[in-house]
PDB file of N, CA and C in Angstrom:
ATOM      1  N   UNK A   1     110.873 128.070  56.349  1.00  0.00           N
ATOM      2  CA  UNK A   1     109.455 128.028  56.065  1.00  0.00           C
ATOM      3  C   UNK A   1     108.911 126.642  56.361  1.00  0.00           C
ATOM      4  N   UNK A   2     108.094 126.660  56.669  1.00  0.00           N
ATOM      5  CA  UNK A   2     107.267 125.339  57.244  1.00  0.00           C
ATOM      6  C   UNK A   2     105.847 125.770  56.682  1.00  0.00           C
ATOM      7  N   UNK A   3     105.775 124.200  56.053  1.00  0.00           N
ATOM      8  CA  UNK A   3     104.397 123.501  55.032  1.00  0.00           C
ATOM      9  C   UNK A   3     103.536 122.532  56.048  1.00  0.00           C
ATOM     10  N   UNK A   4     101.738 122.788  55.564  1.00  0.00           N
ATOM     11  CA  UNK A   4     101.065 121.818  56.493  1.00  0.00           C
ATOM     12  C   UNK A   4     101.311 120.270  56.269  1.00  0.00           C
ATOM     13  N   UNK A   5     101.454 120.232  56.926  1.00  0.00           N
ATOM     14  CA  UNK A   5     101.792 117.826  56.705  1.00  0.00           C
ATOM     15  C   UNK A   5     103.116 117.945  56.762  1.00  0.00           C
ATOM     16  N   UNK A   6     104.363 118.849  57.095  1.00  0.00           N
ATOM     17  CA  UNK A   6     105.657 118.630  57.911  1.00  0.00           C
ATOM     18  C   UNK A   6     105.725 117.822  59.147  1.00  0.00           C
ATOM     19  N   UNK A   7     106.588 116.634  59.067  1.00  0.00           N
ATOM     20  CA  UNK A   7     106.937 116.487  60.679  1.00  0.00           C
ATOM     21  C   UNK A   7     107.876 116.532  60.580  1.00  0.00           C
ATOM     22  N   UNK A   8     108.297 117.315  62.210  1.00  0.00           N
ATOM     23  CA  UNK A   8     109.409 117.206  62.974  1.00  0.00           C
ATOM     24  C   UNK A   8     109.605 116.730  63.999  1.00  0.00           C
ATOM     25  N   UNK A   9     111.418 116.464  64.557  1.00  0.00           N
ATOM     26  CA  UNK A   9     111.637 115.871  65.706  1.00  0.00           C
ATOM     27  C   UNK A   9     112.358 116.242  66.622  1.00  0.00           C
ATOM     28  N   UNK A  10     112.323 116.160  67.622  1.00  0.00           N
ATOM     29  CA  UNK A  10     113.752 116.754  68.466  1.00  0.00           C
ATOM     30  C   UNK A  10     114.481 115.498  68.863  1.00  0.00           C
ATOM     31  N   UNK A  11     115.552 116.173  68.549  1.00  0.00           N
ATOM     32  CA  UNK A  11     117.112 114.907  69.025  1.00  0.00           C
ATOM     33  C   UNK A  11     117.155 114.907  70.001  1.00  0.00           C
ATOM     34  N   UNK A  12     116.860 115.387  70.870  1.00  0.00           N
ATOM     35  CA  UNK A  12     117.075 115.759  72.251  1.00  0.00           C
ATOM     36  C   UNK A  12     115.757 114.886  73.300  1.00  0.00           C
ATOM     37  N   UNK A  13     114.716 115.436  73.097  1.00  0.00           N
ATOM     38  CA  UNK A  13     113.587 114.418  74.177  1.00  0.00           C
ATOM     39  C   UNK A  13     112.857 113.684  72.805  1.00  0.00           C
ATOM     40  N   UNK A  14     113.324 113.774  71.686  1.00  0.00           N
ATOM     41  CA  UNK A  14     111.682 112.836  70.693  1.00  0.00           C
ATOM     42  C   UNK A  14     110.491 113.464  70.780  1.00  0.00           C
ATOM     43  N   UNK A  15     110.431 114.309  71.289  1.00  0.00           N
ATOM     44  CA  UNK A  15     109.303 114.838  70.417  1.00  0.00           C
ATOM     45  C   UNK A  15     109.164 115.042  68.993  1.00  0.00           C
ATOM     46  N   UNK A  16     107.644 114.928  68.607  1.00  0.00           N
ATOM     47  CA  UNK A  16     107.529 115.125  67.504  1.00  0.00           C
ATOM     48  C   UNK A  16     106.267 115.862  66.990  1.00  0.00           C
ATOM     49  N   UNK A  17     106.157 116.788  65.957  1.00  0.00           N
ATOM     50  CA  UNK A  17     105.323 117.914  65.838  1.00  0.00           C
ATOM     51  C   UNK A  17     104.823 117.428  64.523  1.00  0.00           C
ATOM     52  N   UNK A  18     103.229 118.173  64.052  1.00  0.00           N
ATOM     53  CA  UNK A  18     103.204 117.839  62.521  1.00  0.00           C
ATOM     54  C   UNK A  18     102.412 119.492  62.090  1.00  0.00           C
ATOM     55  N   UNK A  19     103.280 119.703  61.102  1.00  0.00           N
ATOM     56  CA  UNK A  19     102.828 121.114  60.949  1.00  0.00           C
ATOM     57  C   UNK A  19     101.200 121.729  60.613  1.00  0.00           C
ATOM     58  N   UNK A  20     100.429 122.713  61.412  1.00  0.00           N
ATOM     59  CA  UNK A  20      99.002 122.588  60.821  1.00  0.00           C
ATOM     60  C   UNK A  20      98.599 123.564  60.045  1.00  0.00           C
ATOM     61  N   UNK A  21     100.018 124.626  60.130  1.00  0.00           N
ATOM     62  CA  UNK A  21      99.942 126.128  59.325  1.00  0.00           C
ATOM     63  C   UNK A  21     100.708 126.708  58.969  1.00  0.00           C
ATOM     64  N   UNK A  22     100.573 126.941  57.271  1.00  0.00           N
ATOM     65  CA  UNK A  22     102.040 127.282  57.266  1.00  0.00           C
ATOM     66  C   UNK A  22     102.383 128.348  57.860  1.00  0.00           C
ATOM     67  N   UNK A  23     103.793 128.376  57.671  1.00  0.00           N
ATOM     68  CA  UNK A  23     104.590 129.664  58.668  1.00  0.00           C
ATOM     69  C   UNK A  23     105.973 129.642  58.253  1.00  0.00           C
ATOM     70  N   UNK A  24     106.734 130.448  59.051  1.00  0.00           N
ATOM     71  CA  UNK A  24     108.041 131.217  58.649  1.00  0.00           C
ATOM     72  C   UNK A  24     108.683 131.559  59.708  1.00  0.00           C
ATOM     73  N   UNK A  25     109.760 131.083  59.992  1.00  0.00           N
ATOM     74  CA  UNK A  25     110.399 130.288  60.882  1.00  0.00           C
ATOM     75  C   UNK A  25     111.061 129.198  61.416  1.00  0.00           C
ATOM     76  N   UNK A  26     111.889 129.086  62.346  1.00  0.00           N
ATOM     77  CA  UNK A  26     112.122 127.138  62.974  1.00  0.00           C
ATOM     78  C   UNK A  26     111.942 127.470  64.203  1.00  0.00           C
ATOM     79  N   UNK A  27     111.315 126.119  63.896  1.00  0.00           N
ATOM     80  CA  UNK A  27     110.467 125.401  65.103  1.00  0.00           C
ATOM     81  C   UNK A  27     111.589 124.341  65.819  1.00  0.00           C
ATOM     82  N   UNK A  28     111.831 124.668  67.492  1.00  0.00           N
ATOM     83  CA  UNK A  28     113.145 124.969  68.183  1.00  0.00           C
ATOM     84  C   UNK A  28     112.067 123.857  69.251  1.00  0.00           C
ATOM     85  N   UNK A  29     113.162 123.124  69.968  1.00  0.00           N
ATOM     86  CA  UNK A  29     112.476 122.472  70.914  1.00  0.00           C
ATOM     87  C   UNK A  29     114.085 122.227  71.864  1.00  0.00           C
ATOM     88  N   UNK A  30     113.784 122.005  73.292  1.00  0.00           N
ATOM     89  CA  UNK A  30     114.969 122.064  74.222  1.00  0.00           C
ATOM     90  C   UNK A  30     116.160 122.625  73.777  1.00  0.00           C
ATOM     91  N   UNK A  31     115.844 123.838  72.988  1.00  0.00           N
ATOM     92  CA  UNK A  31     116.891 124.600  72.812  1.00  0.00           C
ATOM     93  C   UNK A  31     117.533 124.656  71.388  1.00  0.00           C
ATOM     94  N   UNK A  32     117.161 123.895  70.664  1.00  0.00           N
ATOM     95  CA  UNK A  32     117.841 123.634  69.425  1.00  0.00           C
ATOM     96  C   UNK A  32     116.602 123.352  68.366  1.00  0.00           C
ATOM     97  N   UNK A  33     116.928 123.319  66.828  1.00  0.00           N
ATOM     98  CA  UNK A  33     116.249 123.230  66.029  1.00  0.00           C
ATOM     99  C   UNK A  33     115.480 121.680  65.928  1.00  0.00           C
ATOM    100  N   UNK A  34     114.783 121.890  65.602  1.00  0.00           N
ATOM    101  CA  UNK A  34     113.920 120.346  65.174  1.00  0.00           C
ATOM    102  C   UNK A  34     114.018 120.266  63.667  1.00  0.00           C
ATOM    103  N   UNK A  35     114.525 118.750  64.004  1.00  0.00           N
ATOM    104  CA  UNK A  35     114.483 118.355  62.506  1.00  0.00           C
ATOM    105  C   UNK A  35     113.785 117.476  61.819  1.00  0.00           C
ATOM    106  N   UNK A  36     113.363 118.298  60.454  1.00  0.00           N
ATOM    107  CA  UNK A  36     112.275 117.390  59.637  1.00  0.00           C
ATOM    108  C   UNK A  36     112.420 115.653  59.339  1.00  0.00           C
ATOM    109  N   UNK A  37     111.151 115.098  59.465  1.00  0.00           N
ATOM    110  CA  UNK A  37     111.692 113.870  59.324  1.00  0.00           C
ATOM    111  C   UNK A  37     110.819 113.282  58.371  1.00  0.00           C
ATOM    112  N   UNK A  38     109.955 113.868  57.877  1.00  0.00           N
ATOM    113  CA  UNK A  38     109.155 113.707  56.436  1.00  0.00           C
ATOM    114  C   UNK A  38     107.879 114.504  56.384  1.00  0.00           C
ATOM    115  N   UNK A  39     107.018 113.617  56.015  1.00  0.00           N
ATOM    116  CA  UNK A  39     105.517 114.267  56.066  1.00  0.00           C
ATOM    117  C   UNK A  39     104.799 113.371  56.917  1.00  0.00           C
ATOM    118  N   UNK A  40     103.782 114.203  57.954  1.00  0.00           N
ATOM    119  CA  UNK A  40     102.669 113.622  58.416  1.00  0.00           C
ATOM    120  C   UNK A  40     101.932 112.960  57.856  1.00  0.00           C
ATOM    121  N   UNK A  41     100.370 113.893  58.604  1.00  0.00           N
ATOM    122  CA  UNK A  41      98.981 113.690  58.013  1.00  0.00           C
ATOM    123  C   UNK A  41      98.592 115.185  57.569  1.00  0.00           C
ATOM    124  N   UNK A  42      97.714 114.624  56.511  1.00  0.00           N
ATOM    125  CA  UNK A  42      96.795 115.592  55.766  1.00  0.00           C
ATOM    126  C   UNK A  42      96.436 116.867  56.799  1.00  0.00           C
ATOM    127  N   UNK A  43      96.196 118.009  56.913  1.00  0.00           N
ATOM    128  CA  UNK A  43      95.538 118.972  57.686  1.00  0.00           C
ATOM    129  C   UNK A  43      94.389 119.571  56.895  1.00  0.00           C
ATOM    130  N   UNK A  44      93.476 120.032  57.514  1.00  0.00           N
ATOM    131  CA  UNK A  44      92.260 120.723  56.857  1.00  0.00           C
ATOM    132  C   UNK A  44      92.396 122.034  57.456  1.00  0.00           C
TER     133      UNK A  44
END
């Protein structure tokens, strides 16, 4: 499950995402899971 103001990262290229809705699921980048690396910013 993923909360708004999650960020994640990929180990792989660095990307990084910040969640804007929650949802249900993982959020997968070059193939593999992304991993949380705290909280963003606020979302409205």
């Amino acid at each position: 499950m993923t909360t708004v103001g999650q960020k994640y990262k990929c180990a792989v290229c660095t990307n990084e995402v910040v969640v804007t809705k929650d949802g249900v699921g993982v959020l997968a980048c070059c193939g593999r899971p992304m991993e949380p690396i705290g909280e963003g910013f606020e979302c409205k």
